[in-house]
N, C-alpha and C. Protein backbone atom coordinates (compact mmCIF):
# COMPACT_ATOMS: atom_id res chain seq x y z
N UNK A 1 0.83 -1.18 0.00
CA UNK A 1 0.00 0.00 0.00
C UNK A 1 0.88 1.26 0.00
N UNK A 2 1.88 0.71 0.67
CA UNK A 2 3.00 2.24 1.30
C UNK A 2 3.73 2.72 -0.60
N UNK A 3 3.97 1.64 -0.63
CA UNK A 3 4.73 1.83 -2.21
C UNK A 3 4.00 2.28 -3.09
N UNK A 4 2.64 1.99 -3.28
CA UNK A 4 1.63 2.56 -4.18
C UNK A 4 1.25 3.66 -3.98
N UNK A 5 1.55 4.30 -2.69
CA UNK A 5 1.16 5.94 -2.35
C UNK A 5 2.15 6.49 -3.21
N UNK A 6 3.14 5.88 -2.40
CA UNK A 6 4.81 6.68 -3.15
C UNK A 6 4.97 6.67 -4.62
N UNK A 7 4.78 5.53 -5.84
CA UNK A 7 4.34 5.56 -6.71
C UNK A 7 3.48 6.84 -7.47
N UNK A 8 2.37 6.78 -6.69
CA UNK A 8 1.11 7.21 -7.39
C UNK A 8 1.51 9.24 -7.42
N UNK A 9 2.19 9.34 -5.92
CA UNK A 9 2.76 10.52 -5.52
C UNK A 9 3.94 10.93 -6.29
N UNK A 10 5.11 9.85 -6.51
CA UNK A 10 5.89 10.11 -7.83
C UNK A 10 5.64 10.38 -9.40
N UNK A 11 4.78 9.55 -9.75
CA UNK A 11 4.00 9.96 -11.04
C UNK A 11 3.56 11.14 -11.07
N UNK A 12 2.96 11.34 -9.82
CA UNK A 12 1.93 13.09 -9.75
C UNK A 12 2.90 14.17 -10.48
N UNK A 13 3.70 13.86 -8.95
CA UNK A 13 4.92 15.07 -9.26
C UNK A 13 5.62 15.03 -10.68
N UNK A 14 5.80 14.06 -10.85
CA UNK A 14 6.81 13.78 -12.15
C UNK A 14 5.46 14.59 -13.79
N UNK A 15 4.12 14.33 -13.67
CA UNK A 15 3.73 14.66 -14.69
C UNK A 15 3.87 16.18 -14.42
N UNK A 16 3.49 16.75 -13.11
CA UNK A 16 3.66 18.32 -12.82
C UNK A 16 4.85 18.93 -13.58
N UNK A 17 5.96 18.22 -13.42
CA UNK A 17 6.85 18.57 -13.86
C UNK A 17 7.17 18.97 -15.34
N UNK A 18 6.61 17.75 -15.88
CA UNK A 18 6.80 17.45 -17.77
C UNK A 18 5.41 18.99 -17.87
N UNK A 19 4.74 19.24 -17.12
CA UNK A 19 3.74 20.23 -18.09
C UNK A 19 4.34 21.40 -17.85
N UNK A 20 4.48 21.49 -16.69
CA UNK A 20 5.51 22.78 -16.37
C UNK A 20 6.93 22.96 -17.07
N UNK A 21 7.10 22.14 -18.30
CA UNK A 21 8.44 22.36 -18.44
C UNK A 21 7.38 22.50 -19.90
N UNK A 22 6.87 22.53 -20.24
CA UNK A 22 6.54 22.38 -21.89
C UNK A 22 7.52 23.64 -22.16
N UNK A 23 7.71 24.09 -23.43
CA UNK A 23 8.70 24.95 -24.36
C UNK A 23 7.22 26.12 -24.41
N UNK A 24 7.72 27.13 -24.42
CA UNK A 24 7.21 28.11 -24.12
C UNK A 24 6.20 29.18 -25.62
N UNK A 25 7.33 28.49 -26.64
CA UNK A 25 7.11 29.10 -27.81
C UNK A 25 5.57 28.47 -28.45
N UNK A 26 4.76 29.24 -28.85
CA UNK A 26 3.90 28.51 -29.92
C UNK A 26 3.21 29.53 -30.87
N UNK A 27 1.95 28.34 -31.31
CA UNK A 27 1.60 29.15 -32.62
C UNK A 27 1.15 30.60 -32.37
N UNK A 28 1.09 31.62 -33.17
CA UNK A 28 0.28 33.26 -32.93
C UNK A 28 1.51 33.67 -32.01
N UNK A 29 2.63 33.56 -31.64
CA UNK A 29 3.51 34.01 -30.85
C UNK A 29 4.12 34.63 -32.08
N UNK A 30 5.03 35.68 -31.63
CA UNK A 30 5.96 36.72 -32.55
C UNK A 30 7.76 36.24 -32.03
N UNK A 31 8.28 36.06 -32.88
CA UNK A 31 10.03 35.41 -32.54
C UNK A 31 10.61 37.15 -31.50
N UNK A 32 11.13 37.20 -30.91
CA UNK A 32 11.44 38.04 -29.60
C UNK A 32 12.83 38.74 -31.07
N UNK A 33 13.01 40.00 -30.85
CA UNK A 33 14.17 40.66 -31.14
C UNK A 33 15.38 40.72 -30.78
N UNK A 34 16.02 39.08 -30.86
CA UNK A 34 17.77 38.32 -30.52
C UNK A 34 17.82 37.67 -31.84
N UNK A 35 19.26 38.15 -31.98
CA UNK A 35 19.76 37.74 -33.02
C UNK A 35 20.98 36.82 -32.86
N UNK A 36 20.59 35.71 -33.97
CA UNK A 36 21.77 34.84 -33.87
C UNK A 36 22.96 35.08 -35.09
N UNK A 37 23.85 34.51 -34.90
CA UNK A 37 25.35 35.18 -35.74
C UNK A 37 25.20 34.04 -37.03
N UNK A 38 25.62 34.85 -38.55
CA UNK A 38 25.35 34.56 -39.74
C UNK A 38 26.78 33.36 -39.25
N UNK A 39 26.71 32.87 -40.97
CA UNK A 39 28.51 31.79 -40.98
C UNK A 39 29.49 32.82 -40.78
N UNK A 40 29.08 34.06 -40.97
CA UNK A 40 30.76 34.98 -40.81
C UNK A 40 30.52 35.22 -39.43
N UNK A 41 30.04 34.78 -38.35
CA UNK A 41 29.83 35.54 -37.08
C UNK A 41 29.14 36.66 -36.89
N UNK A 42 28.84 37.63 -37.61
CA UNK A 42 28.19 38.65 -37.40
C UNK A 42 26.26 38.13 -36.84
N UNK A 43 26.31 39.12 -36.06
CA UNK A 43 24.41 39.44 -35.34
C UNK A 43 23.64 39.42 -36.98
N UNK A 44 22.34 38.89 -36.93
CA UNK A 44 21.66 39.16 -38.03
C UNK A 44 20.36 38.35 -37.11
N UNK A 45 19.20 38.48 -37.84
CA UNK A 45 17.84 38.00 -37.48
C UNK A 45 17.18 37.60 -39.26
N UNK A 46 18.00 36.51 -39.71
CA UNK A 46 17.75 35.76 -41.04
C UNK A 46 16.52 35.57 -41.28
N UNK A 47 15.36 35.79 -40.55
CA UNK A 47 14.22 35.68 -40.46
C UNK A 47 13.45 36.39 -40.73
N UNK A 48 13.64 37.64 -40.89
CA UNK A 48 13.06 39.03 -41.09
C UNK A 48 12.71 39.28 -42.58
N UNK A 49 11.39 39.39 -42.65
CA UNK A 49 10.68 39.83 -44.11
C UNK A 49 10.34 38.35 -44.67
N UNK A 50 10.85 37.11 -44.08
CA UNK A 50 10.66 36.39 -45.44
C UNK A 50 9.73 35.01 -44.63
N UNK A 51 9.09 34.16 -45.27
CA UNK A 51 8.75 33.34 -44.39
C UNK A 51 10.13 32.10 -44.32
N UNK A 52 10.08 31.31 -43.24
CA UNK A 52 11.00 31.18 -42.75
C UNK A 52 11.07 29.69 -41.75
N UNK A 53 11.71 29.07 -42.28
CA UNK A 53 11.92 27.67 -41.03
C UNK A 53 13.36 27.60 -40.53
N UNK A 54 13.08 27.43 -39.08
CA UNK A 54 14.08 27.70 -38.41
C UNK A 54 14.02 26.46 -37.84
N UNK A 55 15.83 26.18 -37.36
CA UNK A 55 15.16 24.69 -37.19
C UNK A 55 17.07 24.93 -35.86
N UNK A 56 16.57 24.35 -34.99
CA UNK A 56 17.30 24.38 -33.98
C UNK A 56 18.14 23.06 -33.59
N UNK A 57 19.49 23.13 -33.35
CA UNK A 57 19.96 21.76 -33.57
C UNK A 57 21.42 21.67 -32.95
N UNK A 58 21.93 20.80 -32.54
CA UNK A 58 23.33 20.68 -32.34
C UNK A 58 24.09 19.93 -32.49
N UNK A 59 25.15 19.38 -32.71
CA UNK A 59 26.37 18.44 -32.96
C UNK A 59 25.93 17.14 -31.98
N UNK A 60 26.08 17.28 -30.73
CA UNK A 60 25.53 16.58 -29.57
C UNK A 60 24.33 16.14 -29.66
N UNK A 61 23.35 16.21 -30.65
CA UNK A 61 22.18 15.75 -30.52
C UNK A 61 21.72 14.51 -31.68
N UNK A 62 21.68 13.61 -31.67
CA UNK A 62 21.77 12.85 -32.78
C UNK A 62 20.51 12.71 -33.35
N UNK A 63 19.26 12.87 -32.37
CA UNK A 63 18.01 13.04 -33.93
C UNK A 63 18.28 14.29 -34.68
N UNK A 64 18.74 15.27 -33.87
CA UNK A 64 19.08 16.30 -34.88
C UNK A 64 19.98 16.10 -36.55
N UNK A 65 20.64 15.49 -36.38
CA UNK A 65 21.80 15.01 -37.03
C UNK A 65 20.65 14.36 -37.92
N UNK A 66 19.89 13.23 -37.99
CA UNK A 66 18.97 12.70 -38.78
C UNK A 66 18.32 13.03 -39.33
N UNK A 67 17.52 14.40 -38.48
CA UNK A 67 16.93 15.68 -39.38
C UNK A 67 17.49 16.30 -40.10
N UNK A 68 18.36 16.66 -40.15
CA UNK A 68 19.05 17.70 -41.32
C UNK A 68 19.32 16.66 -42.10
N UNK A 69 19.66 15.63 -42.39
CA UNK A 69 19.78 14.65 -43.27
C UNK A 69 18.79 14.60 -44.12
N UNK A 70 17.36 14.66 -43.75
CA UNK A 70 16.29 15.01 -43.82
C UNK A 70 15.80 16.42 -44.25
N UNK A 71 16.28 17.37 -43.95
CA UNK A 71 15.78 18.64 -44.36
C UNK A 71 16.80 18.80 -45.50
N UNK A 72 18.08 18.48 -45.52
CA UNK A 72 18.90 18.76 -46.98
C UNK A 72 17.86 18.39 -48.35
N UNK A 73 17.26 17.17 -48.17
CA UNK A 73 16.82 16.92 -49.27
C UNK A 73 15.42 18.00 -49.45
N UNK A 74 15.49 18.59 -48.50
CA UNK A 74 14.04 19.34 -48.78
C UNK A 74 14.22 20.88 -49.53
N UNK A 75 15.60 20.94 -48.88
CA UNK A 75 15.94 22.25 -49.54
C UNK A 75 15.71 22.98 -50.88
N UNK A 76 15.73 21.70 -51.82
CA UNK A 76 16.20 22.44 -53.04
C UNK A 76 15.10 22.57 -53.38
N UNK A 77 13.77 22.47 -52.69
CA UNK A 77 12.53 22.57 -53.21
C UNK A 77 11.52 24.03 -52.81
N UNK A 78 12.96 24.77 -51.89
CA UNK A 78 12.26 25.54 -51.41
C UNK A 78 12.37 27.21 -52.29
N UNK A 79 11.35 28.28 -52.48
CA UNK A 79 10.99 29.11 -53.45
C UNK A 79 11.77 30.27 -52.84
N UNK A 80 12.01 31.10 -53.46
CA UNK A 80 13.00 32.05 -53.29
C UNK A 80 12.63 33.39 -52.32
N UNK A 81 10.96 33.45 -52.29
CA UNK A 81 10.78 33.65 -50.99
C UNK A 81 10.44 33.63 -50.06
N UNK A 82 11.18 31.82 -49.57
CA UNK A 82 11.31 31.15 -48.43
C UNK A 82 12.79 30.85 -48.58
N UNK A 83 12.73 31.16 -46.66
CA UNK A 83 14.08 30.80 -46.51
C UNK A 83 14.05 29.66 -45.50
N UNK A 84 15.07 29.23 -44.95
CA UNK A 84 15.62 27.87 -43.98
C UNK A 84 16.89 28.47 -43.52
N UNK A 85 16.74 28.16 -42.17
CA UNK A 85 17.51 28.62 -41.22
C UNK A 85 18.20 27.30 -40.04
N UNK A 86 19.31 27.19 -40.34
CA UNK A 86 19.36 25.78 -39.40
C UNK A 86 20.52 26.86 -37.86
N UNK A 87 19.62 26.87 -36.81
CA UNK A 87 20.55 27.55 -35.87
C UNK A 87 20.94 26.42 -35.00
N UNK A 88 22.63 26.21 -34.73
CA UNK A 88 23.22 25.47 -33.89
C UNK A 88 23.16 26.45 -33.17
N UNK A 89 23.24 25.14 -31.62
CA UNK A 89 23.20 25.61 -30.03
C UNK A 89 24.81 25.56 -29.63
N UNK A 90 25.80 24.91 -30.63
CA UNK A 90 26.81 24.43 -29.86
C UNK A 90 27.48 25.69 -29.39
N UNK A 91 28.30 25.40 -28.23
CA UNK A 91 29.05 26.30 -27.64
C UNK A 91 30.26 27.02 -28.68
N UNK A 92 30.45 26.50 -29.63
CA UNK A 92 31.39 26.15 -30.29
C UNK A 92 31.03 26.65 -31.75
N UNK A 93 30.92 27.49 -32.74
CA UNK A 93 29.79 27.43 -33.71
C UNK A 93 30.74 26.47 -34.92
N UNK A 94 32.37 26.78 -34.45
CA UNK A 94 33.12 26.40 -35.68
C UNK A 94 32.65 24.68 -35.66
N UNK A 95 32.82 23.76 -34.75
CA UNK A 95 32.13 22.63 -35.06
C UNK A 95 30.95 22.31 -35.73
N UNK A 96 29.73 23.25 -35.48
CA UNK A 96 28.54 23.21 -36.22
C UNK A 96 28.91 23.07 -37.46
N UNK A 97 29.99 24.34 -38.26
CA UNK A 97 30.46 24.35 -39.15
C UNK A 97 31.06 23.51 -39.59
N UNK A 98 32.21 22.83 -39.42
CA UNK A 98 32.81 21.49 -39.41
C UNK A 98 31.94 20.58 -39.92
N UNK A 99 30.98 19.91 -39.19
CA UNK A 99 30.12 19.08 -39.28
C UNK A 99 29.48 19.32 -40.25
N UNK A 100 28.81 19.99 -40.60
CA UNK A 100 27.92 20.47 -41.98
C UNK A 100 28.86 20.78 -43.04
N UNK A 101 29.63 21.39 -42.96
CA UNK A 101 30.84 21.01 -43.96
C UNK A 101 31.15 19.42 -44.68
N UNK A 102 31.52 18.53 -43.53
CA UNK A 102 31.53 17.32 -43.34
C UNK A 102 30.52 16.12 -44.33
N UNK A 103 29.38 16.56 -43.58
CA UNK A 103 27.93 15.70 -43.92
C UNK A 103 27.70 15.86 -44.78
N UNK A 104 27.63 17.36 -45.34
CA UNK A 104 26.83 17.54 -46.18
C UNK A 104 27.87 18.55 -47.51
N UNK A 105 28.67 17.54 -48.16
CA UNK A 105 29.69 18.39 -48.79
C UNK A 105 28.92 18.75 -50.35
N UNK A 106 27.95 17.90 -50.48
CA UNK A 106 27.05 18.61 -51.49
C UNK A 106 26.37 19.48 -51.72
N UNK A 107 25.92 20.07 -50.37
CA UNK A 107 24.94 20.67 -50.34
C UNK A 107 25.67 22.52 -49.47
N UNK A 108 26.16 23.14 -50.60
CA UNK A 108 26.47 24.28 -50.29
C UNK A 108 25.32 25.36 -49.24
N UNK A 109 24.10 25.25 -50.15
CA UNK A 109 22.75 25.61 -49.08
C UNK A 109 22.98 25.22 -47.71
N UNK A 110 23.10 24.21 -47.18
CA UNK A 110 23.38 23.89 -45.95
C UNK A 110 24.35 25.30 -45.27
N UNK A 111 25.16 25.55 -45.52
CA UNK A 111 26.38 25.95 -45.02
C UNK A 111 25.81 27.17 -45.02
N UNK A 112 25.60 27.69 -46.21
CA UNK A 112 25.17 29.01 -46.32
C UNK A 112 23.56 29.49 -45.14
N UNK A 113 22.92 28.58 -44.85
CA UNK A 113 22.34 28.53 -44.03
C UNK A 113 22.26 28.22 -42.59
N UNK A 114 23.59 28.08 -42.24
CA UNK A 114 24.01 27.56 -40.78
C UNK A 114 24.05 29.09 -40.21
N UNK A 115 23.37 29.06 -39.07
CA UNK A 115 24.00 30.23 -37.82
C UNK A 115 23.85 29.61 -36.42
N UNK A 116 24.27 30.44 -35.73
CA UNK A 116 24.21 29.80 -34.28
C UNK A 116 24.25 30.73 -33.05
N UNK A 117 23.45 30.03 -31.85
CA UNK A 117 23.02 30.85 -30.76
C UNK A 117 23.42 29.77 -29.86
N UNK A 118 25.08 29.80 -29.62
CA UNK A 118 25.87 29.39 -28.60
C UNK A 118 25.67 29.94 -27.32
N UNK A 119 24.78 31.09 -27.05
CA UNK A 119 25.06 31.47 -25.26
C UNK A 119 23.36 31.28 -25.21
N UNK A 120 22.69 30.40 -26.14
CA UNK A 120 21.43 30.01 -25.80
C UNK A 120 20.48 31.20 -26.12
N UNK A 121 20.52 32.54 -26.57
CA UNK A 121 19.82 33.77 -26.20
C UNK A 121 18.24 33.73 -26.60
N UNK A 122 18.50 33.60 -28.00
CA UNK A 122 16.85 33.08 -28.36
C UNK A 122 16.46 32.05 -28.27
N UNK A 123 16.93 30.60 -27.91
CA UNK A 123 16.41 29.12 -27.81
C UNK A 123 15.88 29.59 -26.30
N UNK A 124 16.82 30.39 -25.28
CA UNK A 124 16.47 30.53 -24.10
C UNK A 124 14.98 31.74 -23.92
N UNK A 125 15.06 32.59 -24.58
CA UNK A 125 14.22 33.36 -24.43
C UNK A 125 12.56 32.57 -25.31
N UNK A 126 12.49 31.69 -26.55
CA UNK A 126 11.46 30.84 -26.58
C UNK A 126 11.04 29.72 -26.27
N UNK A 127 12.00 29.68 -24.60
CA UNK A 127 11.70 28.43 -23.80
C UNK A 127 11.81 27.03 -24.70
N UNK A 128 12.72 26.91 -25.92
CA UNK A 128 13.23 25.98 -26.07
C UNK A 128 14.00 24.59 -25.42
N UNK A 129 13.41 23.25 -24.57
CA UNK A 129 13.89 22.54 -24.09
C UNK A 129 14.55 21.19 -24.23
N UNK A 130 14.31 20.74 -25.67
CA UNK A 130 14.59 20.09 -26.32
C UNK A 130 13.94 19.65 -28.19
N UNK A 131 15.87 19.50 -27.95
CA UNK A 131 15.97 19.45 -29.95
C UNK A 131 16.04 17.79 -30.59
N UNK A 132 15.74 17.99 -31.41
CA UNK A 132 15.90 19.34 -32.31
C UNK A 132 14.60 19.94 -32.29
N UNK A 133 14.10 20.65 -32.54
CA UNK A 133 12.96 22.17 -32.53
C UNK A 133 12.99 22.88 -33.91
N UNK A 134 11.78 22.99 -34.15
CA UNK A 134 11.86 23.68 -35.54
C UNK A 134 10.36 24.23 -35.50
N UNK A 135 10.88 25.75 -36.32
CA UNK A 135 9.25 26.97 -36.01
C UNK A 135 9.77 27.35 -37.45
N UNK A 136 8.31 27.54 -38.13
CA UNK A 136 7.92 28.13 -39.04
C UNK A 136 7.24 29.47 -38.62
N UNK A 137 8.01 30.34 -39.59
CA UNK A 137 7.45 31.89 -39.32
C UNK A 137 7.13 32.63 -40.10
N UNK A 138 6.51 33.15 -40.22
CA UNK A 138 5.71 34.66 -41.84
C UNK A 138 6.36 35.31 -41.55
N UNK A 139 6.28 36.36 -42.54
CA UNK A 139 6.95 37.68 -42.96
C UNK A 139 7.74 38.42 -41.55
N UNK A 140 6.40 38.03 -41.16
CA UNK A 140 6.93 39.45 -39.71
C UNK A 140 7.08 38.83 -38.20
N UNK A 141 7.24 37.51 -38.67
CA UNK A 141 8.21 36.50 -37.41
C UNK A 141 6.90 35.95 -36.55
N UNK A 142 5.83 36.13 -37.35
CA UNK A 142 4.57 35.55 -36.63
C UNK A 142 4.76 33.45 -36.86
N UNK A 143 4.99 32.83 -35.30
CA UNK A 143 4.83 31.48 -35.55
C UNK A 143 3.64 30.70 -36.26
N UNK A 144 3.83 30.24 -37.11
CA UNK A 144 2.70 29.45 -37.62
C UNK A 144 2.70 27.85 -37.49
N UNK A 145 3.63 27.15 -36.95
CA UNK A 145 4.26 26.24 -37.06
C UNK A 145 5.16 25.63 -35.78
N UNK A 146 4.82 24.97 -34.98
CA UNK A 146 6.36 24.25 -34.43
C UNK A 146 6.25 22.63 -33.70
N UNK A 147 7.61 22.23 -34.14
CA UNK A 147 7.24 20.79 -34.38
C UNK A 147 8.79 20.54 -32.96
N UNK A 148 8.32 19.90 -31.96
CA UNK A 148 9.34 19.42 -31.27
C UNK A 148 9.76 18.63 -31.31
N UNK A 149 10.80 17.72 -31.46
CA UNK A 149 12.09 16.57 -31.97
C UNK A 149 11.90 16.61 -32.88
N UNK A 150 12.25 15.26 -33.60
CA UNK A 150 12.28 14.44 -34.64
C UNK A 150 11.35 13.90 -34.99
N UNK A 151 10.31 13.84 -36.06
CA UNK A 151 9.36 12.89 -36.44
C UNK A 151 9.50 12.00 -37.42
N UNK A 152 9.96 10.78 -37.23
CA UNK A 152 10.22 9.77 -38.49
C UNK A 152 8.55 9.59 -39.17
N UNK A 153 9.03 8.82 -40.20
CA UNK A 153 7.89 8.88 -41.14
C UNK A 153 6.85 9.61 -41.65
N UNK A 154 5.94 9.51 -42.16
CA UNK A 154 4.92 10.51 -42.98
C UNK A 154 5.13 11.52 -42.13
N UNK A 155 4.72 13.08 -42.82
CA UNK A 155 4.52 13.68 -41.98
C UNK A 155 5.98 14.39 -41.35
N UNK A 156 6.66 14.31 -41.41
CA UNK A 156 7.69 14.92 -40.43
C UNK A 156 8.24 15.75 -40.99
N UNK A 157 9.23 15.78 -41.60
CA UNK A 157 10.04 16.73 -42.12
C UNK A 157 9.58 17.70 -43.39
N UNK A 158 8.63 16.31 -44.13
CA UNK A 158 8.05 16.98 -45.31
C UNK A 158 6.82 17.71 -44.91
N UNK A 159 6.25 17.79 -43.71
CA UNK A 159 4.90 18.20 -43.58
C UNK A 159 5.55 19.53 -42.83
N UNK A 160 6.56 19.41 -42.24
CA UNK A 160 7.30 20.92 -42.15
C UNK A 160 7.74 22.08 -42.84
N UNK A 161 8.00 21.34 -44.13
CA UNK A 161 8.61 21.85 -45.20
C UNK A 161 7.54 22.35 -45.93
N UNK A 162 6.37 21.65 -45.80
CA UNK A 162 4.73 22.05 -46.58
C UNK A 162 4.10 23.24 -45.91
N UNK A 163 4.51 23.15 -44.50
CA UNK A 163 3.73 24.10 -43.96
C UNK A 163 4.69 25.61 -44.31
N UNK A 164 5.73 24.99 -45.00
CA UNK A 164 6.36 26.41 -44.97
C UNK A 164 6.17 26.89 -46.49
N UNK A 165 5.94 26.26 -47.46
CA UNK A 165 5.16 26.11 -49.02
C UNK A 165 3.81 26.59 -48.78
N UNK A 166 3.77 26.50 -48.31
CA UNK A 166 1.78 26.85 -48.28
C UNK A 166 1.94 28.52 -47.84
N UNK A 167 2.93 29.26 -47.02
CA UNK A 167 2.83 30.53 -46.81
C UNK A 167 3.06 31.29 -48.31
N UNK A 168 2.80 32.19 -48.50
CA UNK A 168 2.77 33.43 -49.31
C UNK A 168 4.07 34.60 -49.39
């Protein structure tokens, strides 16, 4: 009986926890004014004016790694005004770089699309808690879109990539 209190009392707490931690960001939300650094390092907000998938990710994270595997092939399908934004978390951005260099030596887009928010500023400020994370945004950084981890099969990457085809 004693164990089934404790149980039933651990579960409690433990679901309190998982809701209280949900990621903060969602749909009808506006992306906050932090900017993450282009491939040359410089501040920029790549997001601005255009619609936009942003997709959050790091070296250390291995569904991430599966996703972009996944979003490369989606790239070349995307219209000129839509963009893709892949922001690494690593502490480190030159590894991000490295790595996508690495993986993806075909795919110049990749590279040209890498930035990164190493001191966390905007993953932290849209209560981002786990990646990979990816938000679709309109013109004027309005969320329309956000998909948390990895979704294998139907639906995942390409239904991300649709929702970002279907904007204007």
């Amino acid at each position: 009986m004693r164990s089934a209190i404790m149980r039933a009392t651990f579960l409690s707490l433990l679901s309190g926890v998982w809701a209280s931690s949900a990621f903060a960001v969602k749909v009808g939300d506006t992306l906050p004014k932090i900017d993450v650094k282009d491939p040359a390092g410089k501040p920029t907000q790549p997001w601005s004016g255009k619609v936009t998938l942003i997709n959050f990710w790091a070296t250390w994270c291995e569904a991430c790694k599966v996703e972009l595997r996944e979003m490369d092939k989606e790239l070349a399908k995307v219209s000129p005004n839509q963009k893709v934004v892949f922001v690494s978390l690593d502490k480190d951005p030159a590894k991000a770089k490295d790595y996508i260099a690495k993986e993806f030596k075909g795919s110049p887009a990749m590279l040209a699309s890498l930035h990164s928010d190493e001191a966390f500023k905007l993953a932290d400020a849209l209560g981002l808690e786990s990646f990979p994370m990816t938000l679709v945004v309109d013109q004027s950084g309005k969320v329309i879109k956000v998909q948390e981890g990895f979704k294998e099969g139907k639906g995942s990457t390409a239904a991300l990539f649709d929702a970002l085809r279907q904007q204007k």
